[in-house]
Protein backbone atom coordinates (compact mmCIF):
# COMPACT_ATOMS: atom_id res chain seq x y z
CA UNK A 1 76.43 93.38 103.82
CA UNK A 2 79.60 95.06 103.61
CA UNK A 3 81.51 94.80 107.14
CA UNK A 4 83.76 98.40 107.61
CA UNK A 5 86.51 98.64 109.66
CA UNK A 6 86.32 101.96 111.22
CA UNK A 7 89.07 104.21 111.05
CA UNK A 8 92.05 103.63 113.53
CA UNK A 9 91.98 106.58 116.21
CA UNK A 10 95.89 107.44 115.31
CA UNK A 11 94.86 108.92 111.36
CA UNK A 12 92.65 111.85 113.60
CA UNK A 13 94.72 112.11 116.61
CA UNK A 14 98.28 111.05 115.77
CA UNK A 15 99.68 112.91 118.57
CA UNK A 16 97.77 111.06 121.25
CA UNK A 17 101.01 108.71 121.81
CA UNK A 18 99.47 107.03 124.95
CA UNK A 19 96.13 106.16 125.96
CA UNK A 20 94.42 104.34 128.84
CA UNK A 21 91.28 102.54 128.25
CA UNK A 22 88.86 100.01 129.17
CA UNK A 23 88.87 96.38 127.37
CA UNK A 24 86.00 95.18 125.22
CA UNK A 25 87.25 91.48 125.23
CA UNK A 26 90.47 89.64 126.26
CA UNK A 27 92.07 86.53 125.34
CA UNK A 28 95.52 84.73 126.23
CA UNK A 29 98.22 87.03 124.51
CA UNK A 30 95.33 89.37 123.46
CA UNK A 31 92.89 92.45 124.22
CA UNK A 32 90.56 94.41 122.12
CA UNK A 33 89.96 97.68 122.46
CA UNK A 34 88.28 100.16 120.95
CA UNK A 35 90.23 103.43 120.71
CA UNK A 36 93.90 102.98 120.83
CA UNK A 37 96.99 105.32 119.78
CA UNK A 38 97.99 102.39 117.82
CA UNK A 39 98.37 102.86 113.97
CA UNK A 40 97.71 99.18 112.56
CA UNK A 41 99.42 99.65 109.59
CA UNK A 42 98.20 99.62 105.52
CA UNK A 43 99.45 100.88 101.87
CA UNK A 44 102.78 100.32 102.86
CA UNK A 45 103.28 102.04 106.75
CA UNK A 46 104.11 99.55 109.02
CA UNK A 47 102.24 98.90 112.48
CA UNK A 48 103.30 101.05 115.25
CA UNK A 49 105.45 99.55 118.06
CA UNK A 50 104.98 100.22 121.70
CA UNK A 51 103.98 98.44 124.92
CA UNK A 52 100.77 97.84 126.72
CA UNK A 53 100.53 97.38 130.31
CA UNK A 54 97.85 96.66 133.24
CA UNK A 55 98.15 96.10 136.92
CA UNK A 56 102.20 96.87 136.94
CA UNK A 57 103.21 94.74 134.02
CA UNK A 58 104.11 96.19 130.96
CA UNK A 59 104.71 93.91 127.60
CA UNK A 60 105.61 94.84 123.93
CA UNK A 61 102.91 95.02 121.46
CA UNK A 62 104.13 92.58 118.71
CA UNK A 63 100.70 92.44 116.28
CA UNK A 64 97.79 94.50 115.64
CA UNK A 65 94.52 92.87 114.18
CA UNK A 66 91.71 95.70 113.10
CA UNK A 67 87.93 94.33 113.42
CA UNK A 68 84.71 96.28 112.76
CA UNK A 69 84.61 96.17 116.65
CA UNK A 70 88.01 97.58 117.36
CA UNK A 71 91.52 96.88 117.13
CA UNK A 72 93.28 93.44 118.86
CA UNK A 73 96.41 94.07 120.21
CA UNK A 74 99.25 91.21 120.55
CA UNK A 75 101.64 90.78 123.70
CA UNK A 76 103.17 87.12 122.70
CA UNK A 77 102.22 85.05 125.32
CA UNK A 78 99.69 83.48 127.56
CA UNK A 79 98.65 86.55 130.13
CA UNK A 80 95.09 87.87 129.86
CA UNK A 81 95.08 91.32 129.99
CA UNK A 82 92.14 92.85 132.31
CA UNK A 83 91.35 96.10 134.36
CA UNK A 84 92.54 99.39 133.25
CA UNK A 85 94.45 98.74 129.93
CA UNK A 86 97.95 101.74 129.80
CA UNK A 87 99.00 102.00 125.89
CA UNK A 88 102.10 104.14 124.97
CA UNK A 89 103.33 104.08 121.23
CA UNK A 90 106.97 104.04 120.05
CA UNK A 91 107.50 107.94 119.36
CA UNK A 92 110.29 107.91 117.59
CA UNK A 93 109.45 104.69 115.80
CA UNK A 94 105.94 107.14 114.86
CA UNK A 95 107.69 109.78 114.01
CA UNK A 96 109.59 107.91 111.33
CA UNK A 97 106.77 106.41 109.88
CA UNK A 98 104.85 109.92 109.70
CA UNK A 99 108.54 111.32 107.94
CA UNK A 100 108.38 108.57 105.53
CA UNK A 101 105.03 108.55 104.39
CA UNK A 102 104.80 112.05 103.86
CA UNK A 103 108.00 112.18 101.68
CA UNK A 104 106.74 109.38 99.45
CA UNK A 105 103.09 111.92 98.99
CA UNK A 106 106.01 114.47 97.35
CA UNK A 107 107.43 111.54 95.76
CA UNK A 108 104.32 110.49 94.44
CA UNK A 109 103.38 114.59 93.67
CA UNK A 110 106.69 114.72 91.81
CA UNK A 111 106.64 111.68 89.76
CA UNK A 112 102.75 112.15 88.67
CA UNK A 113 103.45 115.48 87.71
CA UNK A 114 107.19 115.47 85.83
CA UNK A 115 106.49 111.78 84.31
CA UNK A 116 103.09 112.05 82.48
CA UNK A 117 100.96 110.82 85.46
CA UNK A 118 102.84 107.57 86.26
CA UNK A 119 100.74 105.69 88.91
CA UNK A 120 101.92 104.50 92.01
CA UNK A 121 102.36 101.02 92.43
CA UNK A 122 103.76 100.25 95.51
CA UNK A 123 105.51 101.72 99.04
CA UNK A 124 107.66 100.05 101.18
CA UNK A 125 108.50 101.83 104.26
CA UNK A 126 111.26 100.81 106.84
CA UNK A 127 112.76 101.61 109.79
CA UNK A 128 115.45 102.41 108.56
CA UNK A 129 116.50 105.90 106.79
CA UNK A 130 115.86 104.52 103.08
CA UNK A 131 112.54 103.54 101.44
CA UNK A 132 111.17 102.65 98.25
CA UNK A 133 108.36 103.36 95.67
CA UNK A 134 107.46 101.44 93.09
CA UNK A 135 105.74 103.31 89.80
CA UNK A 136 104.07 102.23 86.72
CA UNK A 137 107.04 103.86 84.44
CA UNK A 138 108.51 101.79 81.44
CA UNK A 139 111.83 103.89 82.10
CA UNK A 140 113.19 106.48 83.36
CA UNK A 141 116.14 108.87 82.54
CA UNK A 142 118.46 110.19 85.13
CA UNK A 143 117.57 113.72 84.11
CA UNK A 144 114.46 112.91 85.29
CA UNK A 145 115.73 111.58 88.79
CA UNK A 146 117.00 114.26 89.15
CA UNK A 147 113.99 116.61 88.47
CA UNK A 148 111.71 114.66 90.79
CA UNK A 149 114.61 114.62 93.52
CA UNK A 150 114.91 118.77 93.52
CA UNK A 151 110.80 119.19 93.35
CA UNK A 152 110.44 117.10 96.30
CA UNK A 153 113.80 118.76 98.17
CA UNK A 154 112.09 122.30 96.91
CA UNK A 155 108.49 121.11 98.68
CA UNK A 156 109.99 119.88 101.89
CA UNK A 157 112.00 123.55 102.23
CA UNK A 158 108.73 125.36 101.41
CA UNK A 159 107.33 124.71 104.59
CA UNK A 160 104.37 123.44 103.43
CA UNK A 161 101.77 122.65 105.80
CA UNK A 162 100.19 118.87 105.72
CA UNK A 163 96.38 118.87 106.56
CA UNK A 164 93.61 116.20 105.92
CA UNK A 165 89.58 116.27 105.45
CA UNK A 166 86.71 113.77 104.60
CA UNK A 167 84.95 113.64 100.92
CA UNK A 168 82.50 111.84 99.66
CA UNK A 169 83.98 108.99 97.94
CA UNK A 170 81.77 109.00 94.45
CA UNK A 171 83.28 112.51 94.50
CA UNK A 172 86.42 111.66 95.32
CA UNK A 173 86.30 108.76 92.77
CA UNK A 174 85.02 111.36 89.92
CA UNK A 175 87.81 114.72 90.59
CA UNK A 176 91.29 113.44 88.69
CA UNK A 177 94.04 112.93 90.74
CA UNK A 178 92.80 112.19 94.03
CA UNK A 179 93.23 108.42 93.33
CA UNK A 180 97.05 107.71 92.24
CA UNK A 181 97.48 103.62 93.00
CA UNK A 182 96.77 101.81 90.23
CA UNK A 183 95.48 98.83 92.01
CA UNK A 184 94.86 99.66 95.56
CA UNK A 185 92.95 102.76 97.57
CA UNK A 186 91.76 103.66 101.17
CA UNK A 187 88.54 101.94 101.05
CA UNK A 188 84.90 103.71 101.30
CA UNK A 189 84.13 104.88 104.96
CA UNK A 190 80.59 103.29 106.53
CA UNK A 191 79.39 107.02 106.46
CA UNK A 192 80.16 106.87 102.64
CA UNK A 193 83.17 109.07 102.70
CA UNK A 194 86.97 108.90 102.53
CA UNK A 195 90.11 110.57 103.77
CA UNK A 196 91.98 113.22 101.69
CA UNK A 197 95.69 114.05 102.67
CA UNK A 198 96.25 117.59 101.24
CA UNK A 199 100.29 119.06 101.08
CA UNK A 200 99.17 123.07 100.44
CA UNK A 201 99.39 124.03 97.28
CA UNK A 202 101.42 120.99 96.06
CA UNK A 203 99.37 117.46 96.26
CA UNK A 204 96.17 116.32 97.30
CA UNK A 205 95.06 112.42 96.89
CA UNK A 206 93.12 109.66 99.31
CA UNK A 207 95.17 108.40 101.87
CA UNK A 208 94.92 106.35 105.47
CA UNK A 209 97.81 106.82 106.66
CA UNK A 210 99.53 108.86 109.38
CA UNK A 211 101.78 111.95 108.44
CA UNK A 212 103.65 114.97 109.23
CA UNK A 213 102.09 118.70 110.07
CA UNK A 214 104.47 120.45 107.76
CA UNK A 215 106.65 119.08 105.23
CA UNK A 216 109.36 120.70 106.85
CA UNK A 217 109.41 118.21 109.51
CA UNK A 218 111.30 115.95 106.62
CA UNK A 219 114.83 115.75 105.43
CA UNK A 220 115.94 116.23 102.65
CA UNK A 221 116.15 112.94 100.01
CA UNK A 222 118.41 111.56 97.82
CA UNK A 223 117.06 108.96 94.93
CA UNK A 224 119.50 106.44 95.58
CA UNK A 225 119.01 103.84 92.73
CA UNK A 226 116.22 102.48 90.24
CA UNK A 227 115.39 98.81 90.07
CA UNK A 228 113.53 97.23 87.66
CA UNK A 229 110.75 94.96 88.70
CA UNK A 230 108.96 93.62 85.63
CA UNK A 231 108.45 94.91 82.51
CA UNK A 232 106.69 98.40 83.62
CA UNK A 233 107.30 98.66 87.11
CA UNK A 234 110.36 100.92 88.33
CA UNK A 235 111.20 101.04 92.31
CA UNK A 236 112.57 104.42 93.34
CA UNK A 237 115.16 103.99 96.38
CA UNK A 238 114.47 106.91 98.88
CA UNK A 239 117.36 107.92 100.91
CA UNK A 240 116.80 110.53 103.75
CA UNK A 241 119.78 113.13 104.77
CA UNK A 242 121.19 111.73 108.06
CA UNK A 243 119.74 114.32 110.95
């Protein structure tokens, strides 16, 4: 029988930035829990950083481990936590991951529709201002840059509002465009659905991730440079404007 990890809490309420709970278990260096603000990370968003504290200590969180009972969280050495369990997630570190993923769904929205459905293969998110994504595209001309650079620097002035609903996944699986990786996708929910990220108007495809309300909420981007890796695969170097 298939074992599903349940969704983490932060994809439904990524504004709830700190949380106190009750543990489920506890080990040295470790607690499990089974709502937390913590985003564990997956198709290319790194783990959200924070701290965790209980009776007056406070530590960094420094690994996340989902389960199909809840989500471990990491404090790097030997104290078991215990008693009420205080969780408060890196804002700005959040925020940037929410900025980032969102911009590479316009990315994606640009590339799909300007270069003959190219597939994603790859995002690598940092936290830094630049990014990359990585396409199925034997080449690319700069002309081309360009026109994926001003559709997703049009979408992110439209204003467009970012929203998110469940579908059932044979559904989702049979209506074009709703799966864009061409190896890897948000796997099939217990209850037999899956998450849809939907950019008004502009894109719609399955996604677990965490992102922004409006896509004005993003700066503007710059493609800085295309690298080949391998004989199909092109990685798109995202820079964003400097606030």
């Amino acid at each position: 029988m298939t074992a599903f990890l349940p969704r983490p809490f932060a994809v439904d309420h990524p504004d709830v930035l700190e949380l106190e709970v009750a543990a489920l278990a506890a080990r040295p260096g470790a607690v499990l829990l089974a709502r937390s603000p913590f985003y564990p990370g997956g198709g290319g968003q790194l783990p959200d950083r924070g701290t965790i504290g209980w009776n007056g200590a406070v530590h960094d969180v420094i690994g996340l481990e989902p389960t199909a009972d809840g989500l471990w969280h990491l404090i790097g050495d030997e104290a078991v936590p215990e008693g009420s369990i205080a969780l408060r997630v890196d804002r700005t570190f959040r925020q940037r991951m929410c900025e980032q993923h969102t911009v590479a769904h316009l990315v994606n929205s640009a590339v799909y529709t300007l270069l003959d459905g190219a597939l994603l293969t790859g995002v690598r998110m940092t936290d830094t201002d630049e990014f990359s994504v990585d396409f199925d595209l034997p080449k690319v001309a700069s002309e081309q840059l360009r026109a994926v650079e001003n559709a997703v620097n049009a979408a992110i002035s439209d204003d467009r509002p970012v929203r998110a609903f469940d579908m059932d996944y044979d559904d989702a699986q049979a209506t074009a465009g709703l799966f864009r990786a061409k190896s890897v996708a948000p796997p099939r929910q217990a209850d037999g659905l899956i998450r849809i990220v939907d950019i008004d108007g502009l894109d719609r495809q399955a996604c677990g991730g965490t992102h922004l309300v409006s896509t004005a909420q993003a700066r503007r981007i710059r493609i800085l440079k295309v690298d080949n890796k391998g004989r199909q695969n092109r990685r798109l170097r995202i820079g964003l404007a400097s606030a």
